[in-house]
Every structure is written in structure tokens, then in C-alpha cells.
PDB file of N, CA and C in Angstrom:
ATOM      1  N   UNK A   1       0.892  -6.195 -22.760  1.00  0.00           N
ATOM      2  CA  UNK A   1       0.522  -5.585 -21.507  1.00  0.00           C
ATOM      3  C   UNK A   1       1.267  -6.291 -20.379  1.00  0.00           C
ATOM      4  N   UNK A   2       1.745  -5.640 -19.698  1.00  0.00           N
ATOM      5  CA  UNK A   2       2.658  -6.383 -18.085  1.00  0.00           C
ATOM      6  C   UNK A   2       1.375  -6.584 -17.293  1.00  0.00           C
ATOM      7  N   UNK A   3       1.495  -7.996 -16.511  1.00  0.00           N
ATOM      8  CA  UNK A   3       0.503  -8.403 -15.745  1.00  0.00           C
ATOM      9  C   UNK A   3       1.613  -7.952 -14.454  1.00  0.00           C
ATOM     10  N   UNK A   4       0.756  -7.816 -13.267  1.00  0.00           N
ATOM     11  CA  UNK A   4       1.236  -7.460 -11.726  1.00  0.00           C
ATOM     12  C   UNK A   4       0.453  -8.191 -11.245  1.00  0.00           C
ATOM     13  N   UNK A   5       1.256  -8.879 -10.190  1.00  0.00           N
ATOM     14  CA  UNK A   5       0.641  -9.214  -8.794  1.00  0.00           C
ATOM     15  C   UNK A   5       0.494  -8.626  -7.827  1.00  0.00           C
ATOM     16  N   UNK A   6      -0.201  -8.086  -7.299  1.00  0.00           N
ATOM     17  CA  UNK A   6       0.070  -7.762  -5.518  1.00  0.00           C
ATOM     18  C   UNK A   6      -0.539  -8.713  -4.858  1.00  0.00           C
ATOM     19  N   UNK A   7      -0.192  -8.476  -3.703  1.00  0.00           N
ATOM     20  CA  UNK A   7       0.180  -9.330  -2.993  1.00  0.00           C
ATOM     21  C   UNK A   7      -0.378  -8.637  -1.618  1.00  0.00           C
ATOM     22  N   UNK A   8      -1.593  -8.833  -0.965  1.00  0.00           N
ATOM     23  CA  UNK A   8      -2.599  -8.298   0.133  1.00  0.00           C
ATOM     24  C   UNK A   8      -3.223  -7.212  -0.637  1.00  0.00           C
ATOM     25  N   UNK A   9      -4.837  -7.025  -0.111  1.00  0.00           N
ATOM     26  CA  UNK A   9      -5.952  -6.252  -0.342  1.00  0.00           C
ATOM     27  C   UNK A   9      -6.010  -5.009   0.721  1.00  0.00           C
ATOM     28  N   UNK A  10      -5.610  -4.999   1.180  1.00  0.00           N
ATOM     29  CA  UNK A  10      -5.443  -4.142   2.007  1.00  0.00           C
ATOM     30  C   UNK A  10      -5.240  -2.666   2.132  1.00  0.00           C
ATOM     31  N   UNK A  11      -5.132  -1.174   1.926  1.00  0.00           N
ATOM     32  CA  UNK A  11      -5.545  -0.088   1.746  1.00  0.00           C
ATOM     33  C   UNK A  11      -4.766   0.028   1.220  1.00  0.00           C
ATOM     34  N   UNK A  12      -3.623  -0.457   1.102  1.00  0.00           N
ATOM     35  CA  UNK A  12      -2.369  -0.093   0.690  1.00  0.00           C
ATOM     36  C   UNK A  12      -2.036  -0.972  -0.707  1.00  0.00           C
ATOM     37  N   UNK A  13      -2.678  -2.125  -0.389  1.00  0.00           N
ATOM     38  CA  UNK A  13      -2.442  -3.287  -1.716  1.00  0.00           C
ATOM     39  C   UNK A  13      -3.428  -3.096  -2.947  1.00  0.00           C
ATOM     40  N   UNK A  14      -4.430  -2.256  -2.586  1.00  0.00           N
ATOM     41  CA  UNK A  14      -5.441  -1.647  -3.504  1.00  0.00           C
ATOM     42  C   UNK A  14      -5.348  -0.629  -3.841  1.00  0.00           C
ATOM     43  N   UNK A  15      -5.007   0.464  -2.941  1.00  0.00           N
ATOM     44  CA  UNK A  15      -4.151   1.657  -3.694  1.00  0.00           C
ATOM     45  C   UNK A  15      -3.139   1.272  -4.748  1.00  0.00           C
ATOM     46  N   UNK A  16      -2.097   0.733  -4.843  1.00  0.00           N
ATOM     47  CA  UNK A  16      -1.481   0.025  -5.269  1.00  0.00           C
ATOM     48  C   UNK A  16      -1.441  -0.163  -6.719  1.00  0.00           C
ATOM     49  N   UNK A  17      -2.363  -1.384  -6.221  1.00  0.00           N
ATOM     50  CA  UNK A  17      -3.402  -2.179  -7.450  1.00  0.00           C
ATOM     51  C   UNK A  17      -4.163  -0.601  -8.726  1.00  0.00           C
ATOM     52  N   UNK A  18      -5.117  -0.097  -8.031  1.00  0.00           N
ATOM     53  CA  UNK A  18      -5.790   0.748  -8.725  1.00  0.00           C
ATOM     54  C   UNK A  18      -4.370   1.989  -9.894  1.00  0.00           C
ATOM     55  N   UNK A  19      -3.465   2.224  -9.040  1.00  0.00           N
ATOM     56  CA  UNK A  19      -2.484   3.269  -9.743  1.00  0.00           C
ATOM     57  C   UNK A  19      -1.974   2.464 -10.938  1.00  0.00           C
ATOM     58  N   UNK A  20      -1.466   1.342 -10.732  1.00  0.00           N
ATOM     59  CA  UNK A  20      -0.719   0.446 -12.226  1.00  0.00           C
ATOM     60  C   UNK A  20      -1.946  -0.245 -12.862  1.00  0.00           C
ATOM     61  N   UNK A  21      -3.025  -0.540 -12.688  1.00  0.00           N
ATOM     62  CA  UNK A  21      -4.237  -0.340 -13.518  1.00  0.00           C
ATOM     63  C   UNK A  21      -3.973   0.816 -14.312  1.00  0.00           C
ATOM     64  N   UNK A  22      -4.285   1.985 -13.680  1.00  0.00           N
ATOM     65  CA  UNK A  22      -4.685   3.330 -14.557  1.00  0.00           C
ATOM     66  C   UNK A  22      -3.278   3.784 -15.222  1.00  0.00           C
ATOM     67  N   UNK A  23      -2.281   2.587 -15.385  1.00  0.00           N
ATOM     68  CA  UNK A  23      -0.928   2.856 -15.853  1.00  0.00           C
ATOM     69  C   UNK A  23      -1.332   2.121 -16.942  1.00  0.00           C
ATOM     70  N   UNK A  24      -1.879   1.189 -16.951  1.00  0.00           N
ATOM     71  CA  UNK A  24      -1.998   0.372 -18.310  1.00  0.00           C
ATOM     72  C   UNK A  24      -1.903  -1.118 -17.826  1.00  0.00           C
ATOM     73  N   UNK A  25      -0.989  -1.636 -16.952  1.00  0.00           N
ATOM     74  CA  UNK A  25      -0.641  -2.674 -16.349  1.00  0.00           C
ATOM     75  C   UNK A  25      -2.352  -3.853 -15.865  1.00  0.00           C
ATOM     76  N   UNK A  26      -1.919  -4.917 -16.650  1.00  0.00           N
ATOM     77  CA  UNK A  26      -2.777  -6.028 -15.909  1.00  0.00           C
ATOM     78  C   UNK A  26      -2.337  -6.468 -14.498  1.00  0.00           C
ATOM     79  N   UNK A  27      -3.675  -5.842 -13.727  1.00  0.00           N
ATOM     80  CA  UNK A  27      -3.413  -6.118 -12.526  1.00  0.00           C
ATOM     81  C   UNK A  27      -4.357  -7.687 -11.263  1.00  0.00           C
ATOM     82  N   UNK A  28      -3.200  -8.511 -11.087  1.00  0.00           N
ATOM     83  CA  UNK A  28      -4.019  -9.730 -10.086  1.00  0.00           C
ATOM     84  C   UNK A  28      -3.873  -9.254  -8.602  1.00  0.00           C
ATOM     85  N   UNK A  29      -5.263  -9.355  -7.836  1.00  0.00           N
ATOM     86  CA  UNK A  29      -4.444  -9.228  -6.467  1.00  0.00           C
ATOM     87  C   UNK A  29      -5.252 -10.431  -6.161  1.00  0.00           C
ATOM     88  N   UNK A  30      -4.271 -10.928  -4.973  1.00  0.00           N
ATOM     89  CA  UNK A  30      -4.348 -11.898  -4.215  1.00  0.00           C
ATOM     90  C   UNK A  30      -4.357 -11.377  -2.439  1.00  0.00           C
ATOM     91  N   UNK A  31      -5.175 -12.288  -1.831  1.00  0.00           N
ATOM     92  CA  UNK A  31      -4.831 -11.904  -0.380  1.00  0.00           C
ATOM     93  C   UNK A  31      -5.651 -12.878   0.155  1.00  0.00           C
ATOM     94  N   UNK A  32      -5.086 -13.305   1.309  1.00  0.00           N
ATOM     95  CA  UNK A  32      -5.019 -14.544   1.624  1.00  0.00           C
ATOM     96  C   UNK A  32      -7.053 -15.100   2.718  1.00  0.00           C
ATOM     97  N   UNK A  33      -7.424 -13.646   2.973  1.00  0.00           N
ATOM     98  CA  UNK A  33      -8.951 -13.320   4.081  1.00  0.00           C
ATOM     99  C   UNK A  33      -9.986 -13.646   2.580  1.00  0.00           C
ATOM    100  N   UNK A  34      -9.406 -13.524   0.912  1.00  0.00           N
ATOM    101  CA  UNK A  34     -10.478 -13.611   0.168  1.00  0.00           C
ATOM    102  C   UNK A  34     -10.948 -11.720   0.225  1.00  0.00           C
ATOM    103  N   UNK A  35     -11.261 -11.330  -0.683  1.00  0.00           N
ATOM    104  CA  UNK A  35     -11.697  -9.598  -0.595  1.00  0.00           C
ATOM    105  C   UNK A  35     -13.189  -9.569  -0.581  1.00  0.00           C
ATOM    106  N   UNK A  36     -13.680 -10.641   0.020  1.00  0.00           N
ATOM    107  CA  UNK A  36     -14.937  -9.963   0.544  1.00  0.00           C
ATOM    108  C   UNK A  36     -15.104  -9.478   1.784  1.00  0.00           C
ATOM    109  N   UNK A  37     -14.685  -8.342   2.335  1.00  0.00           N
ATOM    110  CA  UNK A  37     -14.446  -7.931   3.606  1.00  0.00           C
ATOM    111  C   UNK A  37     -15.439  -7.815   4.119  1.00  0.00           C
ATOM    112  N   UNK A  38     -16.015  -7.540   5.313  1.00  0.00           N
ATOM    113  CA  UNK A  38     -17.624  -7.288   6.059  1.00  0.00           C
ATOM    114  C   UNK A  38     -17.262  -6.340   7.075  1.00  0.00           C
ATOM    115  N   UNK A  39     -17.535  -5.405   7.927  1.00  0.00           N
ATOM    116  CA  UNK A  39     -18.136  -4.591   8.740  1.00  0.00           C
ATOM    117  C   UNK A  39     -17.100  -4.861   9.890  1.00  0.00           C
ATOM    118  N   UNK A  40     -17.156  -6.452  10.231  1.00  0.00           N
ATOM    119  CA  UNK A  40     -16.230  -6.844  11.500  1.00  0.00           C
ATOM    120  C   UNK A  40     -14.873  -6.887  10.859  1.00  0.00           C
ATOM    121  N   UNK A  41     -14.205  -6.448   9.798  1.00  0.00           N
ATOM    122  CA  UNK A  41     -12.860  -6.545   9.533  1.00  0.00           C
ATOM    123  C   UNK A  41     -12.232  -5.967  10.425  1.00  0.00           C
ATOM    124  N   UNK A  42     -10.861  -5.759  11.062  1.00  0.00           N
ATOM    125  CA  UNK A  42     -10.359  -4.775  11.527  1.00  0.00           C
ATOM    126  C   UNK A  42      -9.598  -4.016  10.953  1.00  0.00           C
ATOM    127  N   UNK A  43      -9.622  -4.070   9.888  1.00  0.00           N
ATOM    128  CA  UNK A  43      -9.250  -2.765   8.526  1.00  0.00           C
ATOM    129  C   UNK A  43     -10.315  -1.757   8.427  1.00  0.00           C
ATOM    130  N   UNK A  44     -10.983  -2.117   8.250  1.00  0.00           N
ATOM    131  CA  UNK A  44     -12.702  -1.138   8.689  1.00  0.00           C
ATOM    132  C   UNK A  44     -12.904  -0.312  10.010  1.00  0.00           C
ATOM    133  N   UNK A  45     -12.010  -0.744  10.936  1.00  0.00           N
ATOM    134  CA  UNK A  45     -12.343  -0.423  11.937  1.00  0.00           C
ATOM    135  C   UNK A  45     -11.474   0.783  12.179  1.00  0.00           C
ATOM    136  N   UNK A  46      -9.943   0.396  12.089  1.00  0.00           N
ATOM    137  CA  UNK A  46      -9.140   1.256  12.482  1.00  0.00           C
ATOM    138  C   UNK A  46      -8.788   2.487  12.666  1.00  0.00           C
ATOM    139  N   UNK A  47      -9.110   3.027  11.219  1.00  0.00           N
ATOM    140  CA  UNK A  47      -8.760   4.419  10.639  1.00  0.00           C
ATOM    141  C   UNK A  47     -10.123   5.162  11.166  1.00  0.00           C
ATOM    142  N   UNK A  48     -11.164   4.970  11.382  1.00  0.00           N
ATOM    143  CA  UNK A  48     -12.170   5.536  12.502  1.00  0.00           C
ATOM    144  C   UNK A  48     -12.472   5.312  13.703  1.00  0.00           C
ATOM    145  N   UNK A  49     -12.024   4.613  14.375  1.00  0.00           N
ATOM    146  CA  UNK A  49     -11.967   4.334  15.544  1.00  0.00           C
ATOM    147  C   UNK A  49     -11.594   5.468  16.453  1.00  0.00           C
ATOM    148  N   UNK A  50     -12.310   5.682  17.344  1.00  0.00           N
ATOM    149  CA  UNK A  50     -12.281   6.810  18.686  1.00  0.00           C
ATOM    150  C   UNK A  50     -10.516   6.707  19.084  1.00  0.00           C
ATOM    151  N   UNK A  51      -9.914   7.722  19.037  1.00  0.00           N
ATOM    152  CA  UNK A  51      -8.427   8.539  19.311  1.00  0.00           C
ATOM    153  C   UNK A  51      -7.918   7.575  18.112  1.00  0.00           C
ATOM    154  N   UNK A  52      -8.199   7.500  17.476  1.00  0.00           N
ATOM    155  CA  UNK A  52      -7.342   7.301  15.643  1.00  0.00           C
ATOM    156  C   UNK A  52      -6.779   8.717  15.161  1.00  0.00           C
ATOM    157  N   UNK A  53      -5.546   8.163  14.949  1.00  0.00           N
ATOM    158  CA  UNK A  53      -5.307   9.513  14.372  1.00  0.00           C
ATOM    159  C   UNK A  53      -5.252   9.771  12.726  1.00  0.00           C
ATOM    160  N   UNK A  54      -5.542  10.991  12.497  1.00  0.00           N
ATOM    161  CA  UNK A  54      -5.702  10.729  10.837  1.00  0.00           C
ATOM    162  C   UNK A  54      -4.424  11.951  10.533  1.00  0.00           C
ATOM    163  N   UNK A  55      -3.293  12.495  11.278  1.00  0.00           N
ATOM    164  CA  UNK A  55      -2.391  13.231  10.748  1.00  0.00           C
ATOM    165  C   UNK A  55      -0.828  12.717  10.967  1.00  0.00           C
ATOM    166  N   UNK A  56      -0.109  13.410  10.242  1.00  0.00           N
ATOM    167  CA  UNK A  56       1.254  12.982  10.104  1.00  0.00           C
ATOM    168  C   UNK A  56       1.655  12.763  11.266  1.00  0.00           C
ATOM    169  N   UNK A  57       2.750  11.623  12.128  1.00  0.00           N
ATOM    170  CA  UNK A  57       2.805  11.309  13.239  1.00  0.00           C
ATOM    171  C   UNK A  57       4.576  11.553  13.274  1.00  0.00           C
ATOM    172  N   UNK A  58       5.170  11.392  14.627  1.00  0.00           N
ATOM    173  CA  UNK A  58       6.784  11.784  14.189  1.00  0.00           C
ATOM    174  C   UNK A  58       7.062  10.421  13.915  1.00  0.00           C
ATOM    175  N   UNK A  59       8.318  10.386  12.760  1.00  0.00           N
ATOM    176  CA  UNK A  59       8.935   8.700  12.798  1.00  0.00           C
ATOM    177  C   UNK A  59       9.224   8.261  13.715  1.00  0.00           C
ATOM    178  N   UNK A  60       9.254   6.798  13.681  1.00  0.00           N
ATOM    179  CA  UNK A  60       9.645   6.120  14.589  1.00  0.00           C
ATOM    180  C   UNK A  60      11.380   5.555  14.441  1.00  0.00           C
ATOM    181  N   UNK A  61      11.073   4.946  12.847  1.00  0.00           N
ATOM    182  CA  UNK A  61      12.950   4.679  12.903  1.00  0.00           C
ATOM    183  C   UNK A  61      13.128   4.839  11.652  1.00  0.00           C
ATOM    184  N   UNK A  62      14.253   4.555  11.740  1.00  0.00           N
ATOM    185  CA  UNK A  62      14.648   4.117   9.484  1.00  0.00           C
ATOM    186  C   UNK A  62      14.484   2.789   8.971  1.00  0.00           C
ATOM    187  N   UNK A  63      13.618   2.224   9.829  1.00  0.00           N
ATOM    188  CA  UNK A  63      13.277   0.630   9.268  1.00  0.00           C
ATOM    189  C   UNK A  63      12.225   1.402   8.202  1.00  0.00           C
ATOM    190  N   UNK A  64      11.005   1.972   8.381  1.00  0.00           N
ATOM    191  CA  UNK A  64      10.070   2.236   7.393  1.00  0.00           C
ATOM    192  C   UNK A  64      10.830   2.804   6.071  1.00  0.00           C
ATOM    193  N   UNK A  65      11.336   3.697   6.268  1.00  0.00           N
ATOM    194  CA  UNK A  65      12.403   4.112   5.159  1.00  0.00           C
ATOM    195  C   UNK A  65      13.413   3.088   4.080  1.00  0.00           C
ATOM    196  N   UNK A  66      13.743   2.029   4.874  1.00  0.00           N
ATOM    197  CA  UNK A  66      14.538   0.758   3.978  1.00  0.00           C
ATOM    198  C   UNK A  66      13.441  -0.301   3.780  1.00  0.00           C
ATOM    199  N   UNK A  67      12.182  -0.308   4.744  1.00  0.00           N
ATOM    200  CA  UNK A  67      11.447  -0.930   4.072  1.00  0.00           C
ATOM    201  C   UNK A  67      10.716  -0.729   2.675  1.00  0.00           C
ATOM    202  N   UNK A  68      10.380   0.898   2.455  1.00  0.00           N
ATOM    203  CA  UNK A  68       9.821   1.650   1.219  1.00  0.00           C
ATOM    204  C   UNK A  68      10.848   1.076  -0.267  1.00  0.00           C
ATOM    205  N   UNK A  69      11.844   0.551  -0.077  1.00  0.00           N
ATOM    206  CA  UNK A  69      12.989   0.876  -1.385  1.00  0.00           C
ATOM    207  C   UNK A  69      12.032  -0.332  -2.118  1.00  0.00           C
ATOM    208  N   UNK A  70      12.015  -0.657  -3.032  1.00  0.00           N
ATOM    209  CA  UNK A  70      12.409  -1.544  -4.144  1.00  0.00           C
ATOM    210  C   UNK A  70      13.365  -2.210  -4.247  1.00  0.00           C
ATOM    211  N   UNK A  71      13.175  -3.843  -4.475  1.00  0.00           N
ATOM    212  CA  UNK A  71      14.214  -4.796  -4.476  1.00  0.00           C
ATOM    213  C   UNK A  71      13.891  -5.275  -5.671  1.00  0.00           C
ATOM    214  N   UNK A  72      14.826  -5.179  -6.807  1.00  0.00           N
ATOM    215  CA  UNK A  72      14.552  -5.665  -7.725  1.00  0.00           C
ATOM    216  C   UNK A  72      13.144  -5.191  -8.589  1.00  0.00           C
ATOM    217  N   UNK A  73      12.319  -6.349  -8.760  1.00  0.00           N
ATOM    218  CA  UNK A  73      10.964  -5.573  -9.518  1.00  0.00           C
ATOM    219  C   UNK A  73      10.043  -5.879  -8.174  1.00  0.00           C
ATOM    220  N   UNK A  74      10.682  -6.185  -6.843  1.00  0.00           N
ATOM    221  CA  UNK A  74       9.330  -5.791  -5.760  1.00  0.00           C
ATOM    222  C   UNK A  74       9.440  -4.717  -5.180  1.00  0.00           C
ATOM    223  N   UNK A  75       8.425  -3.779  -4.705  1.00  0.00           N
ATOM    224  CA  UNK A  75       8.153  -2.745  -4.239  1.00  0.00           C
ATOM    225  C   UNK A  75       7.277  -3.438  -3.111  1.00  0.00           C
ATOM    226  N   UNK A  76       7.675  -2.745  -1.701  1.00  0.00           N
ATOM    227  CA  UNK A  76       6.980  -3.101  -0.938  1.00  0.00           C
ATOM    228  C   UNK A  76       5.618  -1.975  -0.317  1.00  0.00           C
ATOM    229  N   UNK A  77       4.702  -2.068   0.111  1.00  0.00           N
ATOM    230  CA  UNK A  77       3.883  -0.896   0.808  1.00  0.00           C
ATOM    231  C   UNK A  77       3.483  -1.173   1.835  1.00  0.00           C
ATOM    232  N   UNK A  78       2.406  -0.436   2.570  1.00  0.00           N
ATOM    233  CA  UNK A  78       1.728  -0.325   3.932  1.00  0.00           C
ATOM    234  C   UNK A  78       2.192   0.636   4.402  1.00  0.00           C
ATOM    235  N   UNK A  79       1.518   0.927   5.985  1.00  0.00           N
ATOM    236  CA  UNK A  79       1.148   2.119   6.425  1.00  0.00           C
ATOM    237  C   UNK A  79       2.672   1.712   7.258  1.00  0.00           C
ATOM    238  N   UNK A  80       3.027   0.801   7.414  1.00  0.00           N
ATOM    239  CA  UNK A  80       4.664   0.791   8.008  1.00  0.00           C
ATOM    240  C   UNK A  80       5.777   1.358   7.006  1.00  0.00           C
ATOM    241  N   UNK A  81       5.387   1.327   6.119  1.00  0.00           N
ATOM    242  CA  UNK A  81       6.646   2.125   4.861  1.00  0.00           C
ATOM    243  C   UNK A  81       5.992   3.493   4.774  1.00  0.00           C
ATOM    244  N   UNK A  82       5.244   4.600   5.640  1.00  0.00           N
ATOM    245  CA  UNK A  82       4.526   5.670   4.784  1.00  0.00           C
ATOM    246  C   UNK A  82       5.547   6.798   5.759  1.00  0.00           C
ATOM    247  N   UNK A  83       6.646   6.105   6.000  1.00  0.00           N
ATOM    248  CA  UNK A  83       7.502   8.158   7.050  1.00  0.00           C
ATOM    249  C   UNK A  83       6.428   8.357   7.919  1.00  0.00           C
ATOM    250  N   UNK A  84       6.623   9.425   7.839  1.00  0.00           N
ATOM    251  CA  UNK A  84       5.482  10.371   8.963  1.00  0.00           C
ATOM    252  C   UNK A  84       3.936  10.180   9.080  1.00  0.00           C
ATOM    253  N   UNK A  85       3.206   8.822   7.895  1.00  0.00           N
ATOM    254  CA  UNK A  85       2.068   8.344   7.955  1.00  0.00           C
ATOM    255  C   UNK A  85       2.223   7.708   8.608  1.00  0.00           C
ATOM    256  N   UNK A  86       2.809   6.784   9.545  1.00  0.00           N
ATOM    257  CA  UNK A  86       2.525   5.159   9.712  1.00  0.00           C
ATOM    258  C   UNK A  86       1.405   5.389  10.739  1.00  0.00           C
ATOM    259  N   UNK A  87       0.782   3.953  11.146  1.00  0.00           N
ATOM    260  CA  UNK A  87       0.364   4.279  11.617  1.00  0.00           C
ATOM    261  C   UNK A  87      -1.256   4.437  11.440  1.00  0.00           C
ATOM    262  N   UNK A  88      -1.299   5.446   9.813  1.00  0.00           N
ATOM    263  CA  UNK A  88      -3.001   5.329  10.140  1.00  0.00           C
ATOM    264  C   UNK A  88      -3.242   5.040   8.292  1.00  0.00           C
ATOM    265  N   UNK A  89      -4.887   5.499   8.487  1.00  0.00           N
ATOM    266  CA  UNK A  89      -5.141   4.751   6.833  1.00  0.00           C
ATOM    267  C   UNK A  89      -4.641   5.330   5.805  1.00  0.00           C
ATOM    268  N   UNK A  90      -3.938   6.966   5.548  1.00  0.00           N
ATOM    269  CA  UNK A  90      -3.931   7.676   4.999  1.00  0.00           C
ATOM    270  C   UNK A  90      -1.833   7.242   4.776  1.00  0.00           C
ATOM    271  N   UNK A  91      -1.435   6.559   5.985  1.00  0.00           N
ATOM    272  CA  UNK A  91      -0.195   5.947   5.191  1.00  0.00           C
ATOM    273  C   UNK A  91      -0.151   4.843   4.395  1.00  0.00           C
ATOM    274  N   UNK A  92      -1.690   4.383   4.783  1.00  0.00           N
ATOM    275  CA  UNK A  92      -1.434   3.092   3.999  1.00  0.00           C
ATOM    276  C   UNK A  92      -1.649   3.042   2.357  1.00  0.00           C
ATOM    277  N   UNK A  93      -2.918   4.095   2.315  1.00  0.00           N
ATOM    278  CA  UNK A  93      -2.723   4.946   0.547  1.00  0.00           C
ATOM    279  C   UNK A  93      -1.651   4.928   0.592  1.00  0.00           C
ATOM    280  N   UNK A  94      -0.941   6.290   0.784  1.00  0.00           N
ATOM    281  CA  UNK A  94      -0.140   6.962   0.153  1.00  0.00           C
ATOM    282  C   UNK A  94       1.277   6.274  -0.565  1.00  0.00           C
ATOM    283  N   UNK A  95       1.330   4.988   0.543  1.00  0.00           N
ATOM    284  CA  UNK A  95       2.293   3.991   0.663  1.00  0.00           C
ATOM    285  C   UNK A  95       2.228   3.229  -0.676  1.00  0.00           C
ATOM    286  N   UNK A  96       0.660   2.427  -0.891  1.00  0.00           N
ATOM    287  CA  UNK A  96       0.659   1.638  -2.059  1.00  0.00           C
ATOM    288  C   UNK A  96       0.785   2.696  -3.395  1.00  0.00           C
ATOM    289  N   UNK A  97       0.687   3.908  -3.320  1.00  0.00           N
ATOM    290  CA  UNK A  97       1.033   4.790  -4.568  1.00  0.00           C
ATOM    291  C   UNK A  97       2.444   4.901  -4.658  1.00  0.00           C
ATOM    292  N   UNK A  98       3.060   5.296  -3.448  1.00  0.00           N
ATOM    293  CA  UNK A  98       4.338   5.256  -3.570  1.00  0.00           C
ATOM    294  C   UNK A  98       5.000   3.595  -4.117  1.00  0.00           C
ATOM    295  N   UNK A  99       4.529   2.883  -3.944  1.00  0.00           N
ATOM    296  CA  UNK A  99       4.873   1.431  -4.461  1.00  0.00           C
ATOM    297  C   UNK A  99       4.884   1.019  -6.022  1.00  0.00           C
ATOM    298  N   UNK A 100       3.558   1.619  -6.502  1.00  0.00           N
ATOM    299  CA  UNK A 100       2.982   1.428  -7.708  1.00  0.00           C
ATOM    300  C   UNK A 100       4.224   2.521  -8.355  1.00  0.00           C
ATOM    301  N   UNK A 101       4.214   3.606  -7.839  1.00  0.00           N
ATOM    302  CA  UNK A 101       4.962   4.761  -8.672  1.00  0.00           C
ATOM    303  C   UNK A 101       6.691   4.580  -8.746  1.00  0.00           C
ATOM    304  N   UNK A 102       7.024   3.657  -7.916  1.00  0.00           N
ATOM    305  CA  UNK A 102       8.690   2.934  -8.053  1.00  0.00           C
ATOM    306  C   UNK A 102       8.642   2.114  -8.982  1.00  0.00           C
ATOM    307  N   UNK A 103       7.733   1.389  -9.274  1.00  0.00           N
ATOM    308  CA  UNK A 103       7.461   0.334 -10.473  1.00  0.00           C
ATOM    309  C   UNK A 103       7.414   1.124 -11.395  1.00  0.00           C
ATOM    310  N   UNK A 104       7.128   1.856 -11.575  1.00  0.00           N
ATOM    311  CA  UNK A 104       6.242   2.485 -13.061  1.00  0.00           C
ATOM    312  C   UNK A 104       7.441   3.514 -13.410  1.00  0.00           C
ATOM    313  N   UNK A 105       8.179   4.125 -12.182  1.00  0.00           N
ATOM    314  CA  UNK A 105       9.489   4.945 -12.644  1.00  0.00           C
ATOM    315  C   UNK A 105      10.959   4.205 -13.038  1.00  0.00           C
ATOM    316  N   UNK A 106      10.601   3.100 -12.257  1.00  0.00           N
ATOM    317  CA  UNK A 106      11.768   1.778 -12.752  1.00  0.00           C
ATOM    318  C   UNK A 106      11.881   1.417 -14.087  1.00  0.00           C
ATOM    319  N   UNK A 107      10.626   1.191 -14.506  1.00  0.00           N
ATOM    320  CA  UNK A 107      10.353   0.889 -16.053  1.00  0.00           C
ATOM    321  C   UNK A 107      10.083  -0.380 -15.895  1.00  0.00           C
ATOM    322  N   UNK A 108       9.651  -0.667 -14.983  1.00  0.00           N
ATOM    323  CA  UNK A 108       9.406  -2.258 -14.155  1.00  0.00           C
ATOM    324  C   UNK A 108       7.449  -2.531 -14.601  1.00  0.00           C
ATOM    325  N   UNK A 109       7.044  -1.694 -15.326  1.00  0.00           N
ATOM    326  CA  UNK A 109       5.760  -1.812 -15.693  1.00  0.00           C
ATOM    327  C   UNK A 109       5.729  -0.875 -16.599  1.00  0.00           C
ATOM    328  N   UNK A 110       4.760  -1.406 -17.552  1.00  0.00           N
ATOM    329  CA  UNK A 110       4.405   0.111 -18.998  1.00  0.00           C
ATOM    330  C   UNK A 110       4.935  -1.326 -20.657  1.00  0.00           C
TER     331      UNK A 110
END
């Protein structure tokens, strides 16, 4: 079985996490707050917070785009690599799937 690290808990590092799980992959995450989050996180807060937006936003540059690639066997995520997500919680999913799913199409896990 391939063990993985990720590397932050975060919406994106648990999305992530959960997809190369259900790939087969032993998965560790690490993050540096400890994952017992509470109420006052500001990860909790964000993605509902009054004028949050929860839809596709226009890009900003092609940094998110060269940030998304894969270097080697790292894949990076967050809601800064999600295109037209950034920004809110729904890039930060989509992001750690897109992360997990470069690994797993690499042959970099399985």
C-alpha cells in the first residue's frame, strides 16, 4: 500500500486526504493548529460569512494555474490553485481533488 502525506488540514488538505484514501492509498495528515478545530477557527468562518461568495469568481492571474501543476510526486492544492474558485470553500474542495487526482493519474499512488 503507498502511504501519503499531506501536508495542512484544511478544506483542501482533507479533500485531498479523503480521495487517495478511497484510492487505496495510506493516508497521514499533518498540520501544524493540531485538527482539533473549534467554532473560533477562521476556516469555519469564512465560507459563511455575510457577502462570502460561494460562485465561480473571474481569475485573477496564471500564478493559480502554475501553482495547480505537480512537481514531481508533489501536487499542490487550496482555494489559490482552484481557476475560477479561488477565493471561497468550494475552491478549496475542488482543489484538494484536483491534487489527489494528479497523483493517482501520475501513477504516483495505487
Amino acid at each position: 500500500m503507498t502511504r501519503i502525506v499531506v501536508v495542512g488540514a484544511g478544506f483542501a488538505g482533507l479533500a485531498a486526504a479523503d480521495e487517495l484514501q478511497r484510492s487505496g492509498a495510506e493516508v497521514v495528515v499533518f498540520e501544524a493548529r493540531g485538527l482539533d478545530r473549534g467554532p473560533g477557527d477562521s476556516s469555519a468562518r469564512g465560507a459563511c460569512a455575510p457577502g462570502s461568495r460561494s460562485r465561480p469568481r473571474p481569475p485573477r492571474s496564471s500564478r493559480g494555474r502554475r501553482l495547480a501543476r505537480t512537481v514531481g510526486p508533489l501536487a499542490f492544492a487550496g482555494e489559490h490553485t482552484a481557476g475560477d474558485w479561488h477565493g471561497v470553500m468550494e475552491g478549496a474542495l475542488r482543489s484538494g481533488v484536483r491534487a489527489a487526482r494528479q497523483l493517482l493519474g501520475a501513477h504516483l499512488v495505487g
